[in-house]
Protein backbone atom coordinates (compact mmCIF):
# COMPACT_ATOMS: atom_id res chain seq x y z
CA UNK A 1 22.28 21.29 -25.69
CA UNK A 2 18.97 19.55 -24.79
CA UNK A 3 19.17 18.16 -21.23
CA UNK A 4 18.02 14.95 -20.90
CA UNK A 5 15.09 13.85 -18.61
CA UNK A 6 15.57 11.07 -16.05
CA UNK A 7 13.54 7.69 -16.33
CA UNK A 8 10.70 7.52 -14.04
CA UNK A 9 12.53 4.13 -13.06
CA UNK A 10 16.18 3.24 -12.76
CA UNK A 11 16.61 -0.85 -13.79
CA UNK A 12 20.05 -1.95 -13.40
CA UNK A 13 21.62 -5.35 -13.61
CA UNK A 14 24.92 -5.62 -11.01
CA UNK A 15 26.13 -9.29 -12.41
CA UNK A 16 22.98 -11.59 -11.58
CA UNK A 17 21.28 -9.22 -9.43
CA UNK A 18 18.56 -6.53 -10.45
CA UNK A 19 17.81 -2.80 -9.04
CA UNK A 20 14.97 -0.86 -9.70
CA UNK A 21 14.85 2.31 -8.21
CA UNK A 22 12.10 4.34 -8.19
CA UNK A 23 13.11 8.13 -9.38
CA UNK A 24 10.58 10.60 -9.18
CA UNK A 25 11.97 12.22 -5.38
CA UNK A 26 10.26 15.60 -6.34
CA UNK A 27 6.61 13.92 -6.26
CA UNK A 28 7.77 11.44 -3.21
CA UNK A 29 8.37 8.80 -5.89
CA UNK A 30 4.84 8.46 -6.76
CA UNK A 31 3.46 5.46 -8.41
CA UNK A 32 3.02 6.38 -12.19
CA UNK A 33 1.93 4.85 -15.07
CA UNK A 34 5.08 5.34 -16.32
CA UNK A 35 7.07 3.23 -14.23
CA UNK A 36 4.85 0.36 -13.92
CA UNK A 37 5.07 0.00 -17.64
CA UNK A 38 8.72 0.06 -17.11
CA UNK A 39 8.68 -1.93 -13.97
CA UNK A 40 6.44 -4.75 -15.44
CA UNK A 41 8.50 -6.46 -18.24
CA UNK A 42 11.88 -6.29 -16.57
CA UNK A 43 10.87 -7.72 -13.61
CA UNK A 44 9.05 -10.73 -15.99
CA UNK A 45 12.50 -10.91 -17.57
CA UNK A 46 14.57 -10.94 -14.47
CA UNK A 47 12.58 -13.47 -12.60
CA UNK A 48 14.00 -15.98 -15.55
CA UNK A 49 17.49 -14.67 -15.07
CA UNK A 50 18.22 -12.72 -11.94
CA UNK A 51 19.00 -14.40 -8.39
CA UNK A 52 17.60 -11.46 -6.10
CA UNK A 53 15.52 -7.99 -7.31
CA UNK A 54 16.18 -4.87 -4.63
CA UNK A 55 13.77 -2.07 -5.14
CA UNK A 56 14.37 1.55 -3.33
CA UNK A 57 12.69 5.01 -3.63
CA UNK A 58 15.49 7.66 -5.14
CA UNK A 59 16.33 10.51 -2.46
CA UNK A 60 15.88 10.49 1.17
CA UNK A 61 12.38 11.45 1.81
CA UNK A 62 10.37 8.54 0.50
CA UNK A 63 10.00 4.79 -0.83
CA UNK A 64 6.90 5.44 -2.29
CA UNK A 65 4.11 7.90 -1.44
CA UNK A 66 1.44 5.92 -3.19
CA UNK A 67 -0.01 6.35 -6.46
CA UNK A 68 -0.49 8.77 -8.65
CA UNK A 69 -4.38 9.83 -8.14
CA UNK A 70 -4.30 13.53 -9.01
CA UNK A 71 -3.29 12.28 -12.59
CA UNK A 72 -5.91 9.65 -12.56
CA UNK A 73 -8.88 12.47 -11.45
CA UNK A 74 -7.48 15.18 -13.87
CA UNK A 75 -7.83 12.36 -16.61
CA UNK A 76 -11.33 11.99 -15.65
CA UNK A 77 -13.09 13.25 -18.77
CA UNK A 78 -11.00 12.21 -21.53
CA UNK A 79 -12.44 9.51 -23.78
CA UNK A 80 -10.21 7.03 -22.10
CA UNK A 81 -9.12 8.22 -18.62
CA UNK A 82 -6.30 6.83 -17.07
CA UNK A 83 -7.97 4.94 -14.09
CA UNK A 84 -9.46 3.03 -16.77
CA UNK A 85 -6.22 0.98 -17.54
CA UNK A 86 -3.31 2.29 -15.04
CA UNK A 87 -4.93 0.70 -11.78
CA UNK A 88 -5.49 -2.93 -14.04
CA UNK A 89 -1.76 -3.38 -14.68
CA UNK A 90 -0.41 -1.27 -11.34
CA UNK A 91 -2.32 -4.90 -9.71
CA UNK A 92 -1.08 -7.17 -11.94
CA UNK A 93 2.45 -5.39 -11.33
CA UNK A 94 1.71 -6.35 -7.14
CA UNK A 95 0.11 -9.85 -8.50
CA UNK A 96 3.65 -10.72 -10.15
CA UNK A 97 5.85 -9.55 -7.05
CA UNK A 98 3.96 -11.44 -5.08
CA UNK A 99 4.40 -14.52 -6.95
CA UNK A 100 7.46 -13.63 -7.94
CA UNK A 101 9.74 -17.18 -7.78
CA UNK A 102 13.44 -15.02 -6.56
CA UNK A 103 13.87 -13.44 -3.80
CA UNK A 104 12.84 -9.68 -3.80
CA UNK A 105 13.72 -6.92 -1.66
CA UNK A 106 12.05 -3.74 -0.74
CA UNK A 107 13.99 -1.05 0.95
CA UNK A 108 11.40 1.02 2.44
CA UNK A 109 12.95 3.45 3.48
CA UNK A 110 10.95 7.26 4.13
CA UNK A 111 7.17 7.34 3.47
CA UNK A 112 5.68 4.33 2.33
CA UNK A 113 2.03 4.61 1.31
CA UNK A 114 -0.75 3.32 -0.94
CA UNK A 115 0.97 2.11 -4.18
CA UNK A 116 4.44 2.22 -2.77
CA UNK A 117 2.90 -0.58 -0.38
CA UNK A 118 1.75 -2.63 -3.23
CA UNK A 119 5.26 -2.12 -4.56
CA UNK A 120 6.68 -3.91 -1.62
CA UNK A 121 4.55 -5.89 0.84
CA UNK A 122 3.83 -8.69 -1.47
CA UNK A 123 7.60 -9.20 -2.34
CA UNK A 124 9.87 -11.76 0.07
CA UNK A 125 11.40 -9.24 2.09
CA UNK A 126 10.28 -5.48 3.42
CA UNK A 127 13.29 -3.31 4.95
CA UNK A 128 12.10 -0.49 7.33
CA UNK A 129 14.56 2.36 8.63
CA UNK A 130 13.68 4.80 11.44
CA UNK A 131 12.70 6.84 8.62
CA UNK A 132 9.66 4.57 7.19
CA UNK A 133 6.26 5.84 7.53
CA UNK A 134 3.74 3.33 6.34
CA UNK A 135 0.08 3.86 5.97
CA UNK A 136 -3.00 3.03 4.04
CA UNK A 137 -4.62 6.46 4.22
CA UNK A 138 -7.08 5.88 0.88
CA UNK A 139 -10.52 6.45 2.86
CA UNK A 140 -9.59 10.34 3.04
CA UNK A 141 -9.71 10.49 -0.73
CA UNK A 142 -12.85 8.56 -1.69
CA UNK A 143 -10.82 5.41 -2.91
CA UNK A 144 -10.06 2.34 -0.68
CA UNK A 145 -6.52 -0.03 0.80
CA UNK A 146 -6.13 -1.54 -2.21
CA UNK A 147 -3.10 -2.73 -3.83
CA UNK A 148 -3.58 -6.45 -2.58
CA UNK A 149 -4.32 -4.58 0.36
CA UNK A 150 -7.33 -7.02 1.18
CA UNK A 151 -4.84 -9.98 1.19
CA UNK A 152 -2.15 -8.82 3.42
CA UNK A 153 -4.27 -5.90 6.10
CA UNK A 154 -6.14 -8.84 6.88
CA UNK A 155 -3.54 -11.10 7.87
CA UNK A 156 -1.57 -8.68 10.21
CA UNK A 157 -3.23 -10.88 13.16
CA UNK A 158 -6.82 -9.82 14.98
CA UNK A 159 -8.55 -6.78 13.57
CA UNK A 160 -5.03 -4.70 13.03
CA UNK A 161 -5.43 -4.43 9.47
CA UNK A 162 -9.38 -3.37 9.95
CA UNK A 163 -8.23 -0.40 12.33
CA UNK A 164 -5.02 0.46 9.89
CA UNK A 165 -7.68 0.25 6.86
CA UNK A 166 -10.46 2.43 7.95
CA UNK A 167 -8.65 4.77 10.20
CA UNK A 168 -5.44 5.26 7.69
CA UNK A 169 -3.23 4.93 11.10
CA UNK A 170 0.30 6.14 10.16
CA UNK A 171 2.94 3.56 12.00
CA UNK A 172 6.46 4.67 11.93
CA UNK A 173 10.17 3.19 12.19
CA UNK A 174 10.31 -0.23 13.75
CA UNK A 175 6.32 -0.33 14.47
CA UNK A 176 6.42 -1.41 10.56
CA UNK A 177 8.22 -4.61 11.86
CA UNK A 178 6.16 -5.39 14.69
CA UNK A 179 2.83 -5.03 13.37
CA UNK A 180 3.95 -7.50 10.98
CA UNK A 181 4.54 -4.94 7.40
CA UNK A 182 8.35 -5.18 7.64
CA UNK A 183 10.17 -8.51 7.72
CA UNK A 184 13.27 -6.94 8.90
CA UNK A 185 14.83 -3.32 9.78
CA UNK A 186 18.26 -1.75 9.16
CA UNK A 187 19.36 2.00 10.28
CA UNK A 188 19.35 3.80 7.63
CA UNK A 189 23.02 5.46 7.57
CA UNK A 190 23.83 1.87 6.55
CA UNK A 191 21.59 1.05 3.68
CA UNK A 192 24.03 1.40 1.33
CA UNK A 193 26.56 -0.84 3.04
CA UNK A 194 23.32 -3.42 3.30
CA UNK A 195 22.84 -2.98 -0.25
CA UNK A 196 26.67 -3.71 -1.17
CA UNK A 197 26.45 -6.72 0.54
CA UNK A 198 23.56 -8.12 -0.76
CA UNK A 199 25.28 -7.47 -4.27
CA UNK A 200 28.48 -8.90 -3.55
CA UNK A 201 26.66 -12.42 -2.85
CA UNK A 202 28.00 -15.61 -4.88
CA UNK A 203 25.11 -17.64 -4.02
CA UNK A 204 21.71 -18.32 -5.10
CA UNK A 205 20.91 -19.39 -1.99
CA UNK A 206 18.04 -17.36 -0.10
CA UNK A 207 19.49 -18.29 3.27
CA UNK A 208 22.23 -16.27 2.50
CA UNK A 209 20.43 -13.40 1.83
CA UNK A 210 18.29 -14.04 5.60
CA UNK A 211 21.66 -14.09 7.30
CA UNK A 212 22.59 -10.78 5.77
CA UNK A 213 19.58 -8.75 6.36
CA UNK A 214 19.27 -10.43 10.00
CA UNK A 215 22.72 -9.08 11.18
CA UNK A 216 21.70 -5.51 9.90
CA UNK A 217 18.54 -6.21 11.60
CA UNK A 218 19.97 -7.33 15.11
CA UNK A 219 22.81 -4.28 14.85
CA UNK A 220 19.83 -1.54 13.87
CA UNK A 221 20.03 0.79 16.91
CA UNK A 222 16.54 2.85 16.84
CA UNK A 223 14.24 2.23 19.05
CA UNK A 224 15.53 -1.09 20.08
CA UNK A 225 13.56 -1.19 23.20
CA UNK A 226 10.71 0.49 22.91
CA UNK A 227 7.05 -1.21 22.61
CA UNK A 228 4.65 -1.41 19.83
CA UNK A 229 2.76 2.40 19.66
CA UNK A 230 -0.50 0.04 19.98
CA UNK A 231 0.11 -2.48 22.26
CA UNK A 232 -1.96 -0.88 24.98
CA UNK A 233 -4.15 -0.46 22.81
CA UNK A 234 -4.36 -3.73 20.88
CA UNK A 235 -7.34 -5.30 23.01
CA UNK A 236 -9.45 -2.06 22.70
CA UNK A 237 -9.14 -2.30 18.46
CA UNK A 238 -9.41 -6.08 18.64
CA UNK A 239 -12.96 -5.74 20.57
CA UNK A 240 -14.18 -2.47 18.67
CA UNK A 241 -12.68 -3.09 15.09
CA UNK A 242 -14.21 -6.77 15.04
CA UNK A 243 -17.49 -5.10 14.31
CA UNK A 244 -19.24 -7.02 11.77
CA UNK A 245 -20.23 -3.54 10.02
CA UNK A 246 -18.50 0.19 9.95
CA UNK A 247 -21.81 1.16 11.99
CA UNK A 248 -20.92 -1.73 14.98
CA UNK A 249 -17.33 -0.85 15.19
CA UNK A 250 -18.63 2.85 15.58
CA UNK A 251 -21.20 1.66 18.16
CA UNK A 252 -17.98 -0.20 19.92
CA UNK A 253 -15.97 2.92 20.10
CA UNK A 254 -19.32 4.74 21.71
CA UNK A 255 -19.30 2.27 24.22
CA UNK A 256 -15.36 2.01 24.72
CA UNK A 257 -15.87 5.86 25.93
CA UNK A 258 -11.83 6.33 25.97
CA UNK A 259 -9.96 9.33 24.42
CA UNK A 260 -8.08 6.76 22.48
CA UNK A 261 -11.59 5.44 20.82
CA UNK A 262 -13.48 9.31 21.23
CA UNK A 263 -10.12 9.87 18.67
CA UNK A 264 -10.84 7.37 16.28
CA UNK A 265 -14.12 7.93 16.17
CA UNK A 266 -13.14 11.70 14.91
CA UNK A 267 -11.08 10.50 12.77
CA UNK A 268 -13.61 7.92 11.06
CA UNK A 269 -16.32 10.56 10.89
CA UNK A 270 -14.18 12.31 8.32
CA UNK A 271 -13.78 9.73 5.58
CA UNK A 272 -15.78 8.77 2.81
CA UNK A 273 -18.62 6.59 4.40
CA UNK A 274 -18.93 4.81 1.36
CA UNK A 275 -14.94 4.17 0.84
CA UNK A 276 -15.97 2.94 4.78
CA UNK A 277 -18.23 0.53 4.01
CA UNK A 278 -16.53 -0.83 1.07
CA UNK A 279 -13.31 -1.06 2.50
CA UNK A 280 -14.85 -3.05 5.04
CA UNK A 281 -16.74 -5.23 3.47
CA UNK A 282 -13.31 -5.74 1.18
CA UNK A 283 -11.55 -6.40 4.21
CA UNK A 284 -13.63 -8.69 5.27
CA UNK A 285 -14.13 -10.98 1.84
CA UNK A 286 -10.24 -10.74 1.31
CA UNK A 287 -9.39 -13.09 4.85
CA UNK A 288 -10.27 -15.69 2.81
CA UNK A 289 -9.26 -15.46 -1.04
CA UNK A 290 -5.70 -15.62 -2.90
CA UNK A 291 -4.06 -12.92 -3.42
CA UNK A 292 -4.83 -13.15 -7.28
CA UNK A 293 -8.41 -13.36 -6.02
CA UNK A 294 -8.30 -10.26 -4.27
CA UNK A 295 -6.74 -8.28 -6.58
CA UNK A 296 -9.41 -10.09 -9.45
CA UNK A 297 -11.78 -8.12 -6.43
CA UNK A 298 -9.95 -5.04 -5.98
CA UNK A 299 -9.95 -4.44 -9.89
CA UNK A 300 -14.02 -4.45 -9.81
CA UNK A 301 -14.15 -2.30 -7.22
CA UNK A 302 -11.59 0.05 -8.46
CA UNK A 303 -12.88 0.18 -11.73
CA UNK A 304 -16.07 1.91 -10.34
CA UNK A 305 -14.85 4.34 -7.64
CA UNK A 306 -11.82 5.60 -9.59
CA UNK A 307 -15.43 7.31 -11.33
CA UNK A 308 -17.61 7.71 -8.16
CA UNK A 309 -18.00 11.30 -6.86
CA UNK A 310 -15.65 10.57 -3.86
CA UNK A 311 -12.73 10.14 -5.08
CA UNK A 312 -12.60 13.30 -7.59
CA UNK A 313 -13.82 14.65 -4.34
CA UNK A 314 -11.35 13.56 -1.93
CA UNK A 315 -8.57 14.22 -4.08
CA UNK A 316 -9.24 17.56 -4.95
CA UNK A 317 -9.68 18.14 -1.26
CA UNK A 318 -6.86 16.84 0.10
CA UNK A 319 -4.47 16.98 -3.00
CA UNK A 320 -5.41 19.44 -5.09
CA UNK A 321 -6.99 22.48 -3.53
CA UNK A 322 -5.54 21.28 -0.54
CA UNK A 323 -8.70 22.73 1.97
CA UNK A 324 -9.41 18.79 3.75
CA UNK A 325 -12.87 19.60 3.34
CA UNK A 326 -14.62 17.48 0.95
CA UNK A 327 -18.21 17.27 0.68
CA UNK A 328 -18.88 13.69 0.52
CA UNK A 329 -22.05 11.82 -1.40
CA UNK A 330 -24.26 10.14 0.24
CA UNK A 331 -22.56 12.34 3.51
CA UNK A 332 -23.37 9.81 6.28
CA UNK A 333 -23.03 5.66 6.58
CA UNK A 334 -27.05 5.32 6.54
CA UNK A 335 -27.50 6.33 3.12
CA UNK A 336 -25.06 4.03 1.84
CA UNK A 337 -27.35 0.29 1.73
CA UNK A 338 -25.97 -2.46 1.29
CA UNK A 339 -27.08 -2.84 -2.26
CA UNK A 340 -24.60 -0.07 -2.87
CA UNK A 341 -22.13 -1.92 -1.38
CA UNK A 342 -22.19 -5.12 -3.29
CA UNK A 343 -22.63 -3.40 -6.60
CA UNK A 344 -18.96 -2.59 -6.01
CA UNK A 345 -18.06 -5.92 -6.21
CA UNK A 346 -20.02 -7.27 -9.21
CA UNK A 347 -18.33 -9.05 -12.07
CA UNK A 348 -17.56 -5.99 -14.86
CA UNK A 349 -19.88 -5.64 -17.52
CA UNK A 350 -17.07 -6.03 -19.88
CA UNK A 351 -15.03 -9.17 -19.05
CA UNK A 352 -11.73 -7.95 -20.96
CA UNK A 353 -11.76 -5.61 -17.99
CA UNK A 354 -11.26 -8.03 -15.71
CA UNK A 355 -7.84 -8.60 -14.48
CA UNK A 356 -6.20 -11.66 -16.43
CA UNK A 357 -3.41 -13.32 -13.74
């Protein structure tokens, strides 16, 4: 008997309430291409006929690790790799939750990264656990925080979303709720009972569903008391990370002297300086646009470094062979101009490659 093989996506309907559940636990419930073709139309469908959409990673371990980019590299050479199409409709997949007009929410509970970010921060409501570990560590493979990533890093408040950007700083449990990721928390032994209730709601009212998550929220016992991981640190990245360049918020740390800023400069010196300097730059443009307009951005940029030498670089260094060694190109921040930069962020030569929102 032929055993069946599970969806890459779960999407149930509980009476006028949707669940998706991302199912891939062995890979960490990496994006796919798979499950954003899934994901796509029955969210479109739902928004016209669902009250509320929950979304959770399958297993304990993770939400979402982030995308699938060793797929997207190994597809590099055939006549139509997959970058070419799966990051275009992964953003307009984190274009429609964020406009989506019911109430959606994202139980991020376990490692929450990259994709599995775009797959909840633009949505009404992000649950963290003590388990959540969120990060935007894309710098380390060549690529960049994308994923609407240059809407919502830069509106964390000051230069928090600069730091989290370039540095791919991992925050964990309730830290996702104060530096402004999470919207709520809930321990996680009770996620299921959260869930139950959520589903058991009559209303279409969206108060109903703040009142529900709140009281999980104010009975979550982790960490209750403890400060933010950064707030001593908070002035030092708001007067280092307000550099207006990669090479002035390096400068900054220089002059800071601290271990905290000696560490982060370490830390910077072993990314891409080119995912660097776009990612800033990115940052930087997306404090002011839409979110449709920074994803419209995102898709240019993505469409050329999903084929620079980077990111088949970073990702077979730090995902494939594994040896966190990768020999970037150009290898230091001088050699990238800013010619290089902005050629990132031209219109594409083919305009039904542009992202249509």
């Amino acid at each position: 008997m032929a055993s069946t093989v599970p969806p890459d996506a779960i999407l149930e309907e509980v009476g006028n309430k949707g669940i998706i559940t991302l199912n891939k636990p062995r890979t960490l419930n990496a994006l796919n291409y798979n499950m954003v073709k899934l994901i796509y139309p029955k969210l479109k469908e739902w928004e016209g006929t669902k009250s509320m959409v929950i979304i959770k990673g399958a297993g304990e371990k993770a939400f979402c690790a982030g995308g699938d980019v060793r797929s997207i590299v190994e597809s590099l050479n055939d006549p139509e790799s997959l970058g070419d199409y799966f990051f275009r409709e992964e953003y307009t997949l984190n274009c429609l939750i964020g406009t989506l007009q019911i109430p959606y929410i994202a139980l991020i509970d376990g490692v929450t990264m990259g994709g599995g970010v775009g797959m909840s921060v633009h949505g009404q409501y992000r649950v963290a656990t003590e388990r959540t570990i969120f990060a935007m560590p894309e710098t380390a493979i060549g690529l960049f925080p994308d994923v609407g990533g240059s809407y919502f890093l830069p509106r964390l408040g000051g230069s928090l979303g600069m730091f989290l950007a370039l540095t791919g700083w991992r925050l964990k449990g309730r830290d996702v709720l104060k530096a402004g990721v999470a919207t709520h928390v809930c321990d996680s032994a009770r996620l299921g009972e959260l869930e139950t209730s959520l589903l058991s709601l009559e209303s279409f009212y969206t108060e109903d569903i703040t009142d529900i998550l709140q009281k999980f929220h104010n009975e979550a016992t982790f960490s209750k008391d403890e400060p933010f991981c950064l707030q001593s640190v908070l002035p030092q990245i708001e007067a280092c990370f307000s550099g207006q360049s990669v090479e002035e918020i390096i400068t900054n740390l220089e002059k800071d002297g601290s271990e905290w800023a000696k560490k982060q400069l370490m830390t910077i010196a072993r990314m891409s300086p080119t995912s660097l300097k776009v990612t800033h730059e990115m940052i930087t443009r997306g404090a002011n646009l839409t979110l449709q307009e920074c994803l419209t951005m995102e898709n240019r940029i993505v469409s050329r470094v999903h084929k620079h030498h980077d990111f088949s670089e970073g990702v077979r260094a730090v995902l494939i062979d594994r040896d966190n060694k990768p020999k970037w190109g150009p290898a230091t921040l001088e050699v990238v101009t800013r010619e290089n930069v902005e050629s990132f962020f031209q219109p594409l030569e083919d305009p039904s490659k542009e992202l249509d929102l």
